[in-house]
N, C-alpha and C. Protein backbone atom coordinates (compact mmCIF):
# COMPACT_ATOMS: atom_id res chain seq x y z
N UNK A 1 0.56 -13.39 22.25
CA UNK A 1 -0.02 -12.28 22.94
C UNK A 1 -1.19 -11.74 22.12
N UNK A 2 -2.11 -12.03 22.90
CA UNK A 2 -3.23 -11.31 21.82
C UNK A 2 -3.46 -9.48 22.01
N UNK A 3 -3.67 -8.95 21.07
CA UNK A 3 -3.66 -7.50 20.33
C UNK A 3 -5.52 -7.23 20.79
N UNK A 4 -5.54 -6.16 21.59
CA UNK A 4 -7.28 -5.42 21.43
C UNK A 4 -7.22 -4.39 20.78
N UNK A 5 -8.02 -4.60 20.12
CA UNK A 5 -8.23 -2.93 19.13
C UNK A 5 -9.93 -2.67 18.98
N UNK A 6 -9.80 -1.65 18.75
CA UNK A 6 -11.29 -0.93 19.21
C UNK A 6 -11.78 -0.99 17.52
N UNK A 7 -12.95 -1.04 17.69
CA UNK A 7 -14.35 -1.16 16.34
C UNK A 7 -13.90 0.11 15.72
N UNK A 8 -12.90 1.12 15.60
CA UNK A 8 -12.98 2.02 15.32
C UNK A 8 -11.51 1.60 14.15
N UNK A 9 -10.44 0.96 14.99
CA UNK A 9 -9.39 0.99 13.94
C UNK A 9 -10.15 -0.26 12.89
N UNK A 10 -10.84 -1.27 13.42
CA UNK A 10 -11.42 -2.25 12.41
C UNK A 10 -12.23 -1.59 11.16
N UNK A 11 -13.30 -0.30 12.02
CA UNK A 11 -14.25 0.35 10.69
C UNK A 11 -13.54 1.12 9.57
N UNK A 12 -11.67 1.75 10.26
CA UNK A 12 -10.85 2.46 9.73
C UNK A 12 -10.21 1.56 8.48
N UNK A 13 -10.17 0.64 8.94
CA UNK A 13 -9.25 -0.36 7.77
C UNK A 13 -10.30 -1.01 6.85
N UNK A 14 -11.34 -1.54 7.13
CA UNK A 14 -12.01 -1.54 6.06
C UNK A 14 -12.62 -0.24 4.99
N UNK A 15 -12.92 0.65 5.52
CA UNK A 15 -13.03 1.85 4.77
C UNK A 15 -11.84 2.36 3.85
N UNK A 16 -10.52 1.96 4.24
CA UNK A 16 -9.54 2.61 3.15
C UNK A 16 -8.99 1.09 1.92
N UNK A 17 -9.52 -0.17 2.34
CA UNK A 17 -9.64 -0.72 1.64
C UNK A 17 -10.03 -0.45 -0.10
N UNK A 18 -9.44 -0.24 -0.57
CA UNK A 18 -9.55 -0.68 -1.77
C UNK A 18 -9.55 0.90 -2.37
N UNK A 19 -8.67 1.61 -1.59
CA UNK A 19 -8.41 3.41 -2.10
C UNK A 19 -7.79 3.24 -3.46
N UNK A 20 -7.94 4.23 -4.46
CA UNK A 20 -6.92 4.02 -5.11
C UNK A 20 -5.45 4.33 -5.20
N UNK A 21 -5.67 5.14 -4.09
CA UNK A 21 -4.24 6.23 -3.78
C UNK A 21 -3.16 5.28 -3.45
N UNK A 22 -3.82 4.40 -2.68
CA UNK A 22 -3.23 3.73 -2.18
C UNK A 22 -2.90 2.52 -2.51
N UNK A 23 -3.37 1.75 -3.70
CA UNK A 23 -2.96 0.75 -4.79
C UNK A 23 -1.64 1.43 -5.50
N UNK A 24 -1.65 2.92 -5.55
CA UNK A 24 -0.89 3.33 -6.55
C UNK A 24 0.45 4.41 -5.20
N UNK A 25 0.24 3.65 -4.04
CA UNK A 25 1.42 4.14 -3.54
C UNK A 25 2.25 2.63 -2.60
N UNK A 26 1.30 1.71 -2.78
CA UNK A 26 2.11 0.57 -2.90
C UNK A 26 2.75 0.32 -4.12
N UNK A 27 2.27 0.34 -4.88
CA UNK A 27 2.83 0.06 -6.18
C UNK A 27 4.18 1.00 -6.70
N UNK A 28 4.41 1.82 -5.85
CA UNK A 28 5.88 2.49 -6.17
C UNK A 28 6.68 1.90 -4.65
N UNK A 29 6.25 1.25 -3.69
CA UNK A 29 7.15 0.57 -2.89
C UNK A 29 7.47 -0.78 -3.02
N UNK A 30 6.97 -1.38 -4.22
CA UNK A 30 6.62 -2.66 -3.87
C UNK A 30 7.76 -3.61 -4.46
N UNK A 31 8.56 -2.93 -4.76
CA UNK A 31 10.13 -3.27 -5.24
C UNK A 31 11.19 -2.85 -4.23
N UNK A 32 11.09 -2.57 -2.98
CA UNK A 32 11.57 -2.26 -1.79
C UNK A 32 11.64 -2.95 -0.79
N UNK A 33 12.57 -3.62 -0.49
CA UNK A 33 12.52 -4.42 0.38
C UNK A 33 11.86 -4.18 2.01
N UNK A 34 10.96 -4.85 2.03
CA UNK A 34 10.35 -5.14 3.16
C UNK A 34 10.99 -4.62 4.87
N UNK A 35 12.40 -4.84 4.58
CA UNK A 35 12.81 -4.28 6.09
C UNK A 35 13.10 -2.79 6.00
N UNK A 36 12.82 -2.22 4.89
CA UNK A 36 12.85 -0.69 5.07
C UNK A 36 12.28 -0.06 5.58
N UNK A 37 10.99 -0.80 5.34
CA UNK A 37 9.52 -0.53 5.22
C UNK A 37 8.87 -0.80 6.60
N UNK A 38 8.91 -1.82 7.13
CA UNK A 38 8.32 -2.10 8.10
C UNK A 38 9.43 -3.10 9.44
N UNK A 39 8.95 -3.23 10.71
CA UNK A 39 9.92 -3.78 11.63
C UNK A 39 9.65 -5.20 11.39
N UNK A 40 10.42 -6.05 12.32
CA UNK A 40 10.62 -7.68 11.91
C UNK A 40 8.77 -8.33 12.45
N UNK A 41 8.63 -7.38 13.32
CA UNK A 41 6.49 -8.14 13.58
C UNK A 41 5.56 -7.29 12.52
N UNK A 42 6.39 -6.51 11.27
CA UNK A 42 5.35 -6.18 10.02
C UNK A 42 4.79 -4.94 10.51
N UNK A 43 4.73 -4.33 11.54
CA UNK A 43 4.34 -2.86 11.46
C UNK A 43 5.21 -2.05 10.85
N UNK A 44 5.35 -1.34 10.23
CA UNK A 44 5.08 -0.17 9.43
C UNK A 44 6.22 0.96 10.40
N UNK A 45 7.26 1.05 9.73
CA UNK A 45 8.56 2.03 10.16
C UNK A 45 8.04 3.35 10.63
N UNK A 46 8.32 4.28 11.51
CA UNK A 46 7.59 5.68 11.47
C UNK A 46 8.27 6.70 10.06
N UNK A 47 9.00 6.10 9.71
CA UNK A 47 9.68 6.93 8.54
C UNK A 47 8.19 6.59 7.61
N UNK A 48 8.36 5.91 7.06
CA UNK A 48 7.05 5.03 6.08
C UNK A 48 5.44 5.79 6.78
N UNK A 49 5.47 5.73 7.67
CA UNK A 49 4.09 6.31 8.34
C UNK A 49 3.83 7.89 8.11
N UNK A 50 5.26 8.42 8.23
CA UNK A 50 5.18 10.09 8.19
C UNK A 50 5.26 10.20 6.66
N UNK A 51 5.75 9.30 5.31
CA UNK A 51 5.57 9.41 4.05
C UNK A 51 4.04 9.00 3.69
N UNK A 52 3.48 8.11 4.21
CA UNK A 52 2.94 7.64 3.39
C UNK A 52 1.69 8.49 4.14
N UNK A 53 1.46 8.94 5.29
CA UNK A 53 0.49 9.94 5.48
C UNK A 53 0.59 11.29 4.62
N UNK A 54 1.63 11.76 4.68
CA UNK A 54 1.82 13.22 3.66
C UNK A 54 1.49 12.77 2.25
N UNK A 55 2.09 11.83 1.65
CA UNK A 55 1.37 11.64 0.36
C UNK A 55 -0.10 11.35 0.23
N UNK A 56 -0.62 10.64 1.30
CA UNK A 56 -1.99 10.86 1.08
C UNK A 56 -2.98 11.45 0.73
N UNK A 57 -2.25 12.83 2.47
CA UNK A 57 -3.09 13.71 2.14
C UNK A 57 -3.01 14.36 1.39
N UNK A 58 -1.68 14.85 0.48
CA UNK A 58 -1.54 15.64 -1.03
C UNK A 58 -2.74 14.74 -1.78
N UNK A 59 -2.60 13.26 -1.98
CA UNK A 59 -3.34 13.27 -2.99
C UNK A 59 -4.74 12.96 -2.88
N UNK A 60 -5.47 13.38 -1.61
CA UNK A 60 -6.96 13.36 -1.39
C UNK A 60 -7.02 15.23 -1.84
N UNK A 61 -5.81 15.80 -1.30
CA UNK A 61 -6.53 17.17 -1.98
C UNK A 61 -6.01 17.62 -3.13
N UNK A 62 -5.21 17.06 -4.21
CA UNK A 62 -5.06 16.34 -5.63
C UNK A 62 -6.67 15.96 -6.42
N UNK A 63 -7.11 15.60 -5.34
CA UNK A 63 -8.05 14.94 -5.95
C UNK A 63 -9.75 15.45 -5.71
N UNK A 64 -9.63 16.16 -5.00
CA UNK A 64 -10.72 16.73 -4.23
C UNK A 64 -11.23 17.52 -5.67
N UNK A 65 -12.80 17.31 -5.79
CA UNK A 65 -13.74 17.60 -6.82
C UNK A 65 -13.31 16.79 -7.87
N UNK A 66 -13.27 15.82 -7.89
CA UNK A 66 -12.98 14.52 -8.96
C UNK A 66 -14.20 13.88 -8.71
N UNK A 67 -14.99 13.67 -9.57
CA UNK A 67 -16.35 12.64 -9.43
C UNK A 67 -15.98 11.22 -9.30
N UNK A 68 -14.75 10.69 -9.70
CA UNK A 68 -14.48 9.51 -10.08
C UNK A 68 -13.66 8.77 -8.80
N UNK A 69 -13.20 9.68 -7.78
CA UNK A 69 -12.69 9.37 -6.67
C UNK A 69 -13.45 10.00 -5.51
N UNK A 70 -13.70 8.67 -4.38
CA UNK A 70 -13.97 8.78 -3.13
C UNK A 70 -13.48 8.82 -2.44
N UNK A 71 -12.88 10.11 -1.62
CA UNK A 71 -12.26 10.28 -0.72
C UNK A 71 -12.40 9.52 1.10
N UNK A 72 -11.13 9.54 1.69
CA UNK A 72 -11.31 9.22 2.93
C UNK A 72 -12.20 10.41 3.83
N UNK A 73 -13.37 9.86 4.34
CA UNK A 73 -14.14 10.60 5.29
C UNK A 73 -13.58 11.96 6.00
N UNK A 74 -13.43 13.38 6.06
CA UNK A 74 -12.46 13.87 6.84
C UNK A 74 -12.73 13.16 8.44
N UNK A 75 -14.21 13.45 8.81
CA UNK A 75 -14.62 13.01 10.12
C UNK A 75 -14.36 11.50 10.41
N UNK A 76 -13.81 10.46 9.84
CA UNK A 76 -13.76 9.10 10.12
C UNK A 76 -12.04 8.89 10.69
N UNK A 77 -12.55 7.93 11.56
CA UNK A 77 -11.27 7.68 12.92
C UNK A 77 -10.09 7.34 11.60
N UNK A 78 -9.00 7.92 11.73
CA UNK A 78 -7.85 7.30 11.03
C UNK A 78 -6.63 7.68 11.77
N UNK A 79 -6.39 6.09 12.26
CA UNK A 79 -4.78 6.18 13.19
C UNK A 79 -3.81 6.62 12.67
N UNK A 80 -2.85 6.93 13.22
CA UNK A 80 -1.23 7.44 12.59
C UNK A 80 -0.90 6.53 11.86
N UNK A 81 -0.89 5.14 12.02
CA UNK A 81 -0.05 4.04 11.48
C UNK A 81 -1.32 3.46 9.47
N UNK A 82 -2.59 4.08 9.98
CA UNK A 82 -3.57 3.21 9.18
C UNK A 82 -3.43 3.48 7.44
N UNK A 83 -2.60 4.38 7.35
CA UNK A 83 -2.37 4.33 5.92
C UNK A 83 -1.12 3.77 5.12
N UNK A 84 -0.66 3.61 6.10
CA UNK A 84 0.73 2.81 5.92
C UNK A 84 0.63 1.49 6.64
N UNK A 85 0.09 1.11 7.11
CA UNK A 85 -0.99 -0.95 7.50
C UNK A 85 -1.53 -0.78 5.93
N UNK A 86 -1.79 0.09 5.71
CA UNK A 86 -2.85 -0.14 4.22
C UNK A 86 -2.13 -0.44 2.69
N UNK A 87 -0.53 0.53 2.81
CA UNK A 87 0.15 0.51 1.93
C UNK A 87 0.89 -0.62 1.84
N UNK A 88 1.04 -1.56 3.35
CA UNK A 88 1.62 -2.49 3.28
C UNK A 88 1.31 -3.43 3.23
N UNK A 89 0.22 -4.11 3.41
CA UNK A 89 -1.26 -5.01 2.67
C UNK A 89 -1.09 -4.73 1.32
N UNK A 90 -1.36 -3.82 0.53
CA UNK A 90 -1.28 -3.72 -0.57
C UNK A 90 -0.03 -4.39 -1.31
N UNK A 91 1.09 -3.93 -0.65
CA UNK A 91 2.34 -4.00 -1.20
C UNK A 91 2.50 -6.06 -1.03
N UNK A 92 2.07 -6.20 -0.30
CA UNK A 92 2.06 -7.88 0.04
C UNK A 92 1.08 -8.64 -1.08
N UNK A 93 -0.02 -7.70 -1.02
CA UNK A 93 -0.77 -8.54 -2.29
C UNK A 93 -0.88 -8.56 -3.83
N UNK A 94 0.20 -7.44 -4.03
CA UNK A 94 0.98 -6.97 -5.16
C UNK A 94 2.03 -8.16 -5.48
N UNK A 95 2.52 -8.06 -4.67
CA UNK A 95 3.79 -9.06 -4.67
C UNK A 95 3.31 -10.97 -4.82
N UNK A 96 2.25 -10.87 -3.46
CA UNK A 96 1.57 -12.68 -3.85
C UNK A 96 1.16 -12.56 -4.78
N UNK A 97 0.27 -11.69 -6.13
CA UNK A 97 -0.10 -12.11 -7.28
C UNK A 97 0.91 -12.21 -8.33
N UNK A 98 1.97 -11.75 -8.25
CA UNK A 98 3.33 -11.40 -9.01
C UNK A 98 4.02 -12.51 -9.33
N UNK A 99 3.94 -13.02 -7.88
CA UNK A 99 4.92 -14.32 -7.29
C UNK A 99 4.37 -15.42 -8.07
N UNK A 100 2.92 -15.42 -7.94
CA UNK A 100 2.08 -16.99 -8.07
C UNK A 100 1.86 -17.04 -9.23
N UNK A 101 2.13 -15.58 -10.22
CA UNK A 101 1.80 -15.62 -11.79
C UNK A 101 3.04 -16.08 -12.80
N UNK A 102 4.35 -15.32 -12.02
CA UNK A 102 5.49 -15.16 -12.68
C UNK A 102 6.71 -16.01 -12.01
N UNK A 103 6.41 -16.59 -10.83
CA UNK A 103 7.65 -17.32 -10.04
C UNK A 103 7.30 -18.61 -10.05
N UNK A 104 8.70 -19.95 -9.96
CA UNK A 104 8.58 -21.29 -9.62
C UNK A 104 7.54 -21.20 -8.74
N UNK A 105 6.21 -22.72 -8.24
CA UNK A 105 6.20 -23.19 -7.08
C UNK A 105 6.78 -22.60 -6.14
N UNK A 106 6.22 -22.18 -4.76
CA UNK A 106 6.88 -22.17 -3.57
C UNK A 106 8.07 -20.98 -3.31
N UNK A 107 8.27 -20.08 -4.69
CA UNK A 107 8.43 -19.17 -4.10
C UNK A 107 8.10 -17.97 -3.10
N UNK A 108 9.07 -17.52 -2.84
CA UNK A 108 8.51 -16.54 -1.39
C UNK A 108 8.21 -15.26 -1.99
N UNK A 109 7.26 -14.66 -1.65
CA UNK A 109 6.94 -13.23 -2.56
C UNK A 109 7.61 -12.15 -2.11
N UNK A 110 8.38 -12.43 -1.08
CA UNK A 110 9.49 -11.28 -0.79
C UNK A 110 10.98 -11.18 -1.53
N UNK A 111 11.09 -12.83 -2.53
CA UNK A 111 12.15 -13.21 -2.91
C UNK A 111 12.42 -11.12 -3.73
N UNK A 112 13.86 -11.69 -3.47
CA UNK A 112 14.44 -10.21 -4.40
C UNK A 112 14.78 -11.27 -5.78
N UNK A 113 14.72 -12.26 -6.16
CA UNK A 113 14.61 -12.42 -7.56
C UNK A 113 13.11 -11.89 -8.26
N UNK A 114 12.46 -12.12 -7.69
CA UNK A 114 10.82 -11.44 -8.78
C UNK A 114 11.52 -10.03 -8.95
N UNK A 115 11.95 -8.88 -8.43
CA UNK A 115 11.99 -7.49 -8.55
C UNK A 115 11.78 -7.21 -10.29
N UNK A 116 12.87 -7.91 -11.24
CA UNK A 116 12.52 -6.66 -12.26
C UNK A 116 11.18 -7.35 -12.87
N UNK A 117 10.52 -8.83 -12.65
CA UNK A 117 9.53 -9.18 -13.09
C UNK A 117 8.30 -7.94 -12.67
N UNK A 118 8.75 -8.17 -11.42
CA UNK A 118 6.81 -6.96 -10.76
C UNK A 118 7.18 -5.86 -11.64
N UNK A 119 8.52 -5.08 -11.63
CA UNK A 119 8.52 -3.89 -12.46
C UNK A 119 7.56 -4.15 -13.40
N UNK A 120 7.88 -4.92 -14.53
CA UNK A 120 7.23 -4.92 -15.86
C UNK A 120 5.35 -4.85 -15.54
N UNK A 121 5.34 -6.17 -14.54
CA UNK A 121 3.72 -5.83 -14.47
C UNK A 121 3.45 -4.83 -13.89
N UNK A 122 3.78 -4.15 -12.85
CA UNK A 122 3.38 -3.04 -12.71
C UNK A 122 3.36 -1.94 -13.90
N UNK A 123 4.24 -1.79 -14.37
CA UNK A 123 4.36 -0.72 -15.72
C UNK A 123 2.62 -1.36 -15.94
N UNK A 124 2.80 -2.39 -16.26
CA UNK A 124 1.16 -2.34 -17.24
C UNK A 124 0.10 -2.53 -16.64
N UNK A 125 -0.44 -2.25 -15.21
CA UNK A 125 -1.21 -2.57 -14.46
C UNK A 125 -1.09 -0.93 -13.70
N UNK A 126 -0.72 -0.12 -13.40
CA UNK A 126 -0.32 1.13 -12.55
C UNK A 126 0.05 2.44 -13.63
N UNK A 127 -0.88 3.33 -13.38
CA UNK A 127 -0.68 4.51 -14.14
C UNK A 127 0.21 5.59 -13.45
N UNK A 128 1.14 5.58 -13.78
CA UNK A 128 2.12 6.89 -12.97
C UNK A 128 3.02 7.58 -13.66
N UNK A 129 4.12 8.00 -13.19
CA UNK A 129 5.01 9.10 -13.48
C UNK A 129 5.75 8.63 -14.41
N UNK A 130 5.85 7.39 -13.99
CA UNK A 130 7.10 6.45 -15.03
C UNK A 130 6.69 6.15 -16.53
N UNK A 131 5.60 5.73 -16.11
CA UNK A 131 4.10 5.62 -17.35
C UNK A 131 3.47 6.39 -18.12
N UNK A 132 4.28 7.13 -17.75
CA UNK A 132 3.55 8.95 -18.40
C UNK A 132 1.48 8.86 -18.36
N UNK A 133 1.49 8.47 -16.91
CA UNK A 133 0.38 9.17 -16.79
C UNK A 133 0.52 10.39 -15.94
């Protein structure tokens, strides 16, 4: 079944590409198994959608007058679901570099054997609470 989506959720998802908020709020799910997170076709739970929007917006206005961070547009289209599609991209490509650095061949990057491996790289790749940043 093919999916139409308007130039607007496409301009939306490339624009939050590469947030940092959002590297660093995959990176506290990314030891969570996947069906918590999202349904069996990969969208994004409404539980996960109503978190991962509220943390956002705390930390765009966390962050607001920081020279070093660019915030999401207030005026730019952003769907209910688009920050949590974003957290979960992230959380997938967290996991394939994890997998392909630290796992046999042909493992699956959802395996629950990598878990306490990503921990460690994350500790040294992700500045947070745990990290005493």
């Amino acid at each position: 079944m093919a999916v139409l989506e308007s130039r607007d959720y496409q301009a939306a998802r490339e624009r939050i590409k590469g947030n940092p908020v959002i590297a660093m709020m995959a990176g506290g799910v990314v030891t969570v198994p996947l069906a918590e997170l999202a349904h069996e076709d990969g969208t994004p739970r409404s539980r996960l959608m109503n978190q991962a929007n509220r943390a956002f917006d705390a930390a765009q206005t966390r962050n607001a007058g920081n020279p070093a961070y660019q915030p999401y547009p207030k005026d730019a289209h952003r769907h209910l679901g688009l920050i949590a599609e974003a957290v979960l991209a992230e959380r997938a490509a967290i996991r394939a570099a994890v997998a392909s650095a630290m796992a046999p061949p042909g493992t699956d990057p959802e395996s629950a054997s990598l878990s306490s491996q990503r921990v460690e790289v994350l500790d040294t790749n992700f500045c947070g609470p745990r990290q005493g940043c």
